[in-house]
N, C-alpha and C. Protein backbone atom coordinates (compact mmCIF):
# COMPACT_ATOMS: atom_id res chain seq x y z
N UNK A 1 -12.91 18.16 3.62
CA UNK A 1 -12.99 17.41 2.39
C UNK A 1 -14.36 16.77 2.20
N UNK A 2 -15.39 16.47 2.79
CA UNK A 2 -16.21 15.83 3.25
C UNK A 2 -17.63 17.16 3.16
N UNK A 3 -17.77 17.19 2.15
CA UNK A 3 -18.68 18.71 1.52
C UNK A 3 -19.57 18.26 1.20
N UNK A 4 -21.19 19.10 1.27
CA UNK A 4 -22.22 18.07 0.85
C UNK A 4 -22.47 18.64 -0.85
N UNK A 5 -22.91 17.85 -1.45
CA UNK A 5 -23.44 18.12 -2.65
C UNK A 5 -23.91 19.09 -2.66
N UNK A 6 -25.09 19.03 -1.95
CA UNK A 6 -26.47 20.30 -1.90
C UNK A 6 -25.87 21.84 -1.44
N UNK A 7 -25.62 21.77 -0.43
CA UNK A 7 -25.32 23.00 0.03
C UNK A 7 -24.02 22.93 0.54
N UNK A 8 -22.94 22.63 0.22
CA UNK A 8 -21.65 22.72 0.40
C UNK A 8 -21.01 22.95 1.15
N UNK A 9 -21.85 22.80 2.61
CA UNK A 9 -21.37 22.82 4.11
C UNK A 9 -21.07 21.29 4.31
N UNK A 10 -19.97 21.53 5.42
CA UNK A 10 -19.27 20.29 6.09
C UNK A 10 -20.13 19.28 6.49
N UNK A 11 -20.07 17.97 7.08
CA UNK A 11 -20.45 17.37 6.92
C UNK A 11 -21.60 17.44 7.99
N UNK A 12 -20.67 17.69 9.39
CA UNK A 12 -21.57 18.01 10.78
C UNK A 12 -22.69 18.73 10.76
N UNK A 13 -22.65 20.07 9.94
CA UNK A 13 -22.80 21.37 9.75
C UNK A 13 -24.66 21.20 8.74
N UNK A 14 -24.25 20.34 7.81
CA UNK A 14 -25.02 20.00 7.06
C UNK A 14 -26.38 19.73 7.69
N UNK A 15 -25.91 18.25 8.35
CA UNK A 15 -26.92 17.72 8.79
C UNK A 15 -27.79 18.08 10.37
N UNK A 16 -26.99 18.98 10.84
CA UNK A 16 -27.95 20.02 11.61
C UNK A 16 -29.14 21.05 11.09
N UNK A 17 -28.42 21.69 10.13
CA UNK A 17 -28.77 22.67 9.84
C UNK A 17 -29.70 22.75 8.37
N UNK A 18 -29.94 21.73 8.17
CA UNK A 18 -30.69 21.81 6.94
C UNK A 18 -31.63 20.86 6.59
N UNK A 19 -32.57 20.87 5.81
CA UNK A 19 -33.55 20.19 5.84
C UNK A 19 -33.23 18.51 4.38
N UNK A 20 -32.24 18.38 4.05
CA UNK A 20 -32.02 17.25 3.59
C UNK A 20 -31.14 16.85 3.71
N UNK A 21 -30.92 15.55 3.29
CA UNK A 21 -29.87 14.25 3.75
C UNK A 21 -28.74 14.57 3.35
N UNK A 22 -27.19 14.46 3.96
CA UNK A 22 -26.31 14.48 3.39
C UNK A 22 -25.55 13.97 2.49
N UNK A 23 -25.33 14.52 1.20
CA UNK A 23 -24.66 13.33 0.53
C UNK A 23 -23.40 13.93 0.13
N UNK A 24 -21.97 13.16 0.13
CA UNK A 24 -20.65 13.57 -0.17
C UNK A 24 -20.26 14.47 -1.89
N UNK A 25 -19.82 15.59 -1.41
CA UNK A 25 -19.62 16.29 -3.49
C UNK A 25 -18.35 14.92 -3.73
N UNK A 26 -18.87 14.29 -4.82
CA UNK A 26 -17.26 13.58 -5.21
C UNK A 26 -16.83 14.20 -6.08
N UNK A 27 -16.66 15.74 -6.09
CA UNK A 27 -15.66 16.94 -6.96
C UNK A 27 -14.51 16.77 -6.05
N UNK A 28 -14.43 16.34 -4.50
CA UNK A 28 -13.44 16.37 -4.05
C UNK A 28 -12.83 15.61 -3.87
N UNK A 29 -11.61 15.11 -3.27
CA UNK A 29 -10.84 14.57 -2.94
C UNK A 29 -11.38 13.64 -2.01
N UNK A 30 -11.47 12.03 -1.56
CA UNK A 30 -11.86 11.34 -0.70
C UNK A 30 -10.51 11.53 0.22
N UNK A 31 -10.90 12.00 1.85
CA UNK A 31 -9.51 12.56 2.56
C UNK A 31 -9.32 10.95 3.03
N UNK A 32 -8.37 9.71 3.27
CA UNK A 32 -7.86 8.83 3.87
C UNK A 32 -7.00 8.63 4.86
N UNK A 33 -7.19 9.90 5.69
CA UNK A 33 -6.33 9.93 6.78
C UNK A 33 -4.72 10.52 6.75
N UNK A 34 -4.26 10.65 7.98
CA UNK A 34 -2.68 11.07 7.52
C UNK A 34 -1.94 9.95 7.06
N UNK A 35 -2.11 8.75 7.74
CA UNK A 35 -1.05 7.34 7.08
C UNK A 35 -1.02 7.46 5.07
N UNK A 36 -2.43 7.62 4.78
CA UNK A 36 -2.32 8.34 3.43
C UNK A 36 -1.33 8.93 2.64
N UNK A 37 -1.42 10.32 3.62
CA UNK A 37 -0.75 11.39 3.19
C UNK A 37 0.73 11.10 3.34
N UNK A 38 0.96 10.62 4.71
CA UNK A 38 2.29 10.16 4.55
C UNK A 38 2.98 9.26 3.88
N UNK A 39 2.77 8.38 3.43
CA UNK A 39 3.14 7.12 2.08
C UNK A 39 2.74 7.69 1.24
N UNK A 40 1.54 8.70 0.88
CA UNK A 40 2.39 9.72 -0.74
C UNK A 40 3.07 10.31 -0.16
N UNK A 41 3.36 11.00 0.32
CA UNK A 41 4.53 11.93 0.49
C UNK A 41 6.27 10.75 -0.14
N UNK A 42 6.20 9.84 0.90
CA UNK A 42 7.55 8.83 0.86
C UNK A 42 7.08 8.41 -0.64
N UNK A 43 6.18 7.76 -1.43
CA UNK A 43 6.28 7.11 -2.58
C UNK A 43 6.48 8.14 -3.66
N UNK A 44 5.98 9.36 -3.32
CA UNK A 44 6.46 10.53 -4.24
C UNK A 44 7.76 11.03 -4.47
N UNK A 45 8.80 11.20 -2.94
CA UNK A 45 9.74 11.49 -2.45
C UNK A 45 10.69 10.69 -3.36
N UNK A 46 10.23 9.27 -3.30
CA UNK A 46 11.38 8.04 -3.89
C UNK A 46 11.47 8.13 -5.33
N UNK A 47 9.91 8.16 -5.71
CA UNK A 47 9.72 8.43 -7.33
C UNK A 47 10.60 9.74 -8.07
N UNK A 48 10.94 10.79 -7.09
CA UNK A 48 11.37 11.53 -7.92
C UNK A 48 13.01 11.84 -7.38
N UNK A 49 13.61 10.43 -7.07
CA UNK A 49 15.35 10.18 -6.53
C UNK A 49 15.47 10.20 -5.67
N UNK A 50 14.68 10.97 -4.82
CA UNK A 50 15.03 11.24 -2.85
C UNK A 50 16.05 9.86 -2.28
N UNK A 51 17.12 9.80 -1.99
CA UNK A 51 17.40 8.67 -1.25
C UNK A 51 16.75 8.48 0.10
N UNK A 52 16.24 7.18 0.23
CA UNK A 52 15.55 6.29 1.37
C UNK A 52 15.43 7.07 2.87
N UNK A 53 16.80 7.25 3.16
CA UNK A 53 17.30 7.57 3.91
C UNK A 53 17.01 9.34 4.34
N UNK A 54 16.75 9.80 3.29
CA UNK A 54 16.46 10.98 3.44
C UNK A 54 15.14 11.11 4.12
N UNK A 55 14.27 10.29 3.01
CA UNK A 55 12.86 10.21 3.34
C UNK A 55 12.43 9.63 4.87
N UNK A 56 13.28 8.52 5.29
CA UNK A 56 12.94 7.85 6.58
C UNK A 56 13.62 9.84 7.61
N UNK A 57 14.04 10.39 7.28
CA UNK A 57 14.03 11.99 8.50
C UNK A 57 13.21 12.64 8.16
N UNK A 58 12.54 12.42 7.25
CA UNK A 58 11.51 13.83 6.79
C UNK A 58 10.46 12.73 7.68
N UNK A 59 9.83 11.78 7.21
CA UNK A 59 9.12 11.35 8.04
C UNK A 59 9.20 10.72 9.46
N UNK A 60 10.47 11.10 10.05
CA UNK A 60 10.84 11.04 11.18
C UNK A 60 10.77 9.76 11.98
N UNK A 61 10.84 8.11 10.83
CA UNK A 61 11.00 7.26 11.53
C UNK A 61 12.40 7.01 11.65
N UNK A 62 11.92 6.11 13.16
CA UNK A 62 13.74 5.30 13.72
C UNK A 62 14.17 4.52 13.30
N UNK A 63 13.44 3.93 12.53
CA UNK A 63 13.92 2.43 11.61
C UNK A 63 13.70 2.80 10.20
N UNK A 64 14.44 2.89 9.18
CA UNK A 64 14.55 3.04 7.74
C UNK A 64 13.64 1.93 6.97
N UNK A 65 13.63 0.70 8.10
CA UNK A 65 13.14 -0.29 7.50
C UNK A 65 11.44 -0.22 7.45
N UNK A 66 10.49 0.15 8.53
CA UNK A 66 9.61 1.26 8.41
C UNK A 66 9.45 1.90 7.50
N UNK A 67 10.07 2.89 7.08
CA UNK A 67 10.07 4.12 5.68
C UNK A 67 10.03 2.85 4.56
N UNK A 68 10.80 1.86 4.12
CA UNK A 68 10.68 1.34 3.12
C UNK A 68 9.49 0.25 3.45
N UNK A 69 9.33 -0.29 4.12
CA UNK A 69 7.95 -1.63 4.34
C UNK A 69 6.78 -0.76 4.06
N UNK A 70 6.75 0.20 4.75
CA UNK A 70 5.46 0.97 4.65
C UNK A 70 5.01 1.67 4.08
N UNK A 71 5.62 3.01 3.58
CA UNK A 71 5.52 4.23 3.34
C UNK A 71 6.22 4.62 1.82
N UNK A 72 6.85 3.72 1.34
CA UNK A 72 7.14 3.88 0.30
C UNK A 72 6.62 2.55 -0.63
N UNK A 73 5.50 2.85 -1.41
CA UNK A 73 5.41 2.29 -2.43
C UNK A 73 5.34 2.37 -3.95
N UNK A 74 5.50 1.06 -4.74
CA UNK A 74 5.65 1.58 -6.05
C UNK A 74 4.11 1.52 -6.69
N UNK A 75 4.00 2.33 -7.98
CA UNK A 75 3.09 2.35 -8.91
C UNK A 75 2.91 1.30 -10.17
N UNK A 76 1.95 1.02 -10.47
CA UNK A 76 2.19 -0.07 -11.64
C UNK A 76 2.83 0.66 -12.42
N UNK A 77 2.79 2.25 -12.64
CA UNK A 77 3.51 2.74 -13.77
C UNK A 77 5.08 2.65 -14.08
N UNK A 78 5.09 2.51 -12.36
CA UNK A 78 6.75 2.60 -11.83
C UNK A 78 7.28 1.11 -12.57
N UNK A 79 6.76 0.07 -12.26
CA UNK A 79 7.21 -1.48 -12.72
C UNK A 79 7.24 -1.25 -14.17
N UNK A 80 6.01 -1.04 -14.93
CA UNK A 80 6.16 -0.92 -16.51
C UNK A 80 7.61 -0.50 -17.20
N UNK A 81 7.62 0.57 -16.34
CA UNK A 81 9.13 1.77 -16.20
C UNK A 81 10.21 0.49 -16.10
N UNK A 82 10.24 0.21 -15.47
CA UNK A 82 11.19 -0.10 -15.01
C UNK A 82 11.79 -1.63 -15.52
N UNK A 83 10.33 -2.25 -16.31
CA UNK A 83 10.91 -3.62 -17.00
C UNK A 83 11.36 -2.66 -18.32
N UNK A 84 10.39 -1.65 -18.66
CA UNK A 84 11.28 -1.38 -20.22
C UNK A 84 12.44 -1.02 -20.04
N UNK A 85 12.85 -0.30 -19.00
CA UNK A 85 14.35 -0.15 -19.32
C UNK A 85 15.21 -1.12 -19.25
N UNK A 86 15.08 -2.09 -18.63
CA UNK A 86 15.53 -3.25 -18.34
C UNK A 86 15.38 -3.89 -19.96
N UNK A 87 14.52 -3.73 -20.65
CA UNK A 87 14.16 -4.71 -21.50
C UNK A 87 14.98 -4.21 -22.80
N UNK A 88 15.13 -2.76 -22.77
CA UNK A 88 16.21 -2.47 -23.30
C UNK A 88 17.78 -2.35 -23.65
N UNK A 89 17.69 -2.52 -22.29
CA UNK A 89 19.22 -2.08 -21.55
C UNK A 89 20.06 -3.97 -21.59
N UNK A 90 18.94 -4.50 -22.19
CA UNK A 90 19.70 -6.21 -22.43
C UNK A 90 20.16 -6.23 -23.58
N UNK A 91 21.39 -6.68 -24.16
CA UNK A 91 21.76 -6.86 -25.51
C UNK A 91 21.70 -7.60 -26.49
N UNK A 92 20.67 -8.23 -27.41
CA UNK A 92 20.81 -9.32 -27.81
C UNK A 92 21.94 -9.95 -28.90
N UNK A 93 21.93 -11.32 -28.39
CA UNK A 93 23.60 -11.85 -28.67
C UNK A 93 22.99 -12.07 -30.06
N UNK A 94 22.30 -12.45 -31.05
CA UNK A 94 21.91 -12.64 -31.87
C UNK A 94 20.81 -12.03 -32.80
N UNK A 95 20.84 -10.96 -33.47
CA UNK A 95 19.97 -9.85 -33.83
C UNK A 95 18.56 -11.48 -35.02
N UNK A 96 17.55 -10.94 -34.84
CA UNK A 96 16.54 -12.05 -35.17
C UNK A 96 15.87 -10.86 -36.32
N UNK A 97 15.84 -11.72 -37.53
CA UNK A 97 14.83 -11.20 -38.36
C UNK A 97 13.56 -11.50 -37.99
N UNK A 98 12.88 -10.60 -37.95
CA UNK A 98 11.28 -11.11 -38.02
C UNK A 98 10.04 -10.35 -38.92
N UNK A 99 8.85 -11.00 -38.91
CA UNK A 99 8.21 -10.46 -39.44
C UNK A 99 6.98 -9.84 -39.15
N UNK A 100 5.86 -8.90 -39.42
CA UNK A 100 5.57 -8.44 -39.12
C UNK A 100 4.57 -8.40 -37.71
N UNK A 101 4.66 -10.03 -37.31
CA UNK A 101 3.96 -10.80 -36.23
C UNK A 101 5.07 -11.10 -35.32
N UNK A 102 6.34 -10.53 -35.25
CA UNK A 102 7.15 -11.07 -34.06
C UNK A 102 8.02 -12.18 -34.45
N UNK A 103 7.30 -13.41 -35.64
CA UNK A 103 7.75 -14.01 -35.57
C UNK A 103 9.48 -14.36 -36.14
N UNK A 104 10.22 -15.58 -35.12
CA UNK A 104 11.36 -15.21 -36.13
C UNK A 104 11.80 -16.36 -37.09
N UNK A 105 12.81 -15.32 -38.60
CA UNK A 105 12.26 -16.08 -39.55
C UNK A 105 13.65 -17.77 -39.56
N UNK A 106 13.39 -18.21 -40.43
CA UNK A 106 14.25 -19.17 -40.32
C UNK A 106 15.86 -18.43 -40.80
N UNK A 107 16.55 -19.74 -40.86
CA UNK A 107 18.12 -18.80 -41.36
C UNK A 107 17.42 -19.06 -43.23
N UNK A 108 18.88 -18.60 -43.66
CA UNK A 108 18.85 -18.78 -45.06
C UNK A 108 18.64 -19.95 -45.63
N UNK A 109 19.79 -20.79 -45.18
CA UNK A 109 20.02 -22.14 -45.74
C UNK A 109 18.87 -23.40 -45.16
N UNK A 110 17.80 -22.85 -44.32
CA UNK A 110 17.17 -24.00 -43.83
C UNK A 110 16.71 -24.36 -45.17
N UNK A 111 16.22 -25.65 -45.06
CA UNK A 111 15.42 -26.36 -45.60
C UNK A 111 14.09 -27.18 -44.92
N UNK A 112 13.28 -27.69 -46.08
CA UNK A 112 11.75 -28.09 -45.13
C UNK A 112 12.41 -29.09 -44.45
N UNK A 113 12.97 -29.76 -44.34
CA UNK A 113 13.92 -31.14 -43.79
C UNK A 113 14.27 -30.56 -42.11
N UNK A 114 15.31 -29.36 -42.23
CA UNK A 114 15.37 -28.82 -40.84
C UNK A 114 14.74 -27.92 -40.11
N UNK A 115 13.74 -27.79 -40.51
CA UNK A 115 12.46 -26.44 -40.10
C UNK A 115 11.19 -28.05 -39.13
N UNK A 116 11.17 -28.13 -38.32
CA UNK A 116 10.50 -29.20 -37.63
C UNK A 116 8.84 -28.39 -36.72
């Protein structure tokens, strides 16, 4: 993952063998190790239903609690997700007229007296 700009040999490879400095192509992927790869794998796994439990054998820990502390995390996209449905899925006890700012309007019968 670790390719040079210039001449597109590895990183070692590069700087033996050639007469300028190495610098990283960022066409690729920055590699972050396997702990990386493994928490996408589990946060991908979860994102698309996998139960927990499944995921803690694929990644072959002994404690489930592991698979979830670590290896599975959420996305901001995931939370957004997840308040709108929520934000939907609430019923309101009182449907609110409003206007084109949110705001809501008074009842019918107010008057300037009870509008404070």
């Amino acid at each position: 993952m670790n390719r040079c700009e210039t001449c597109h040999k590895a990183q070692g490879k590069c700087d033996r063998k050639t007469p300028h400095a190495f610098k990283r192509d960022v066409a690729f992927p920055e590699w972050h190790g396997w702990h990386a790869a493994r928490r996408g794998l589990g946060s991908n796994l979860n994102r698309l239903g996998v139960d927990d439990s499944v995921i803690q054998r694929i990644l072959r820990h002994s404690n489930i609690s592991t698979t979830q502390a670590y290896y599975i995390k959420t996305a901001s996209d995931d939370v957004r997700n997840a308040m709108s449905k929520l934000e939907n899925n609430i019923p309101e006890t009182t449907p609110a007229v409003r206007d084109t700012y949110g705001t809501p309007e008074p009842p019918e019968k107010a008057t300037d007296q009870t509008i404070q």
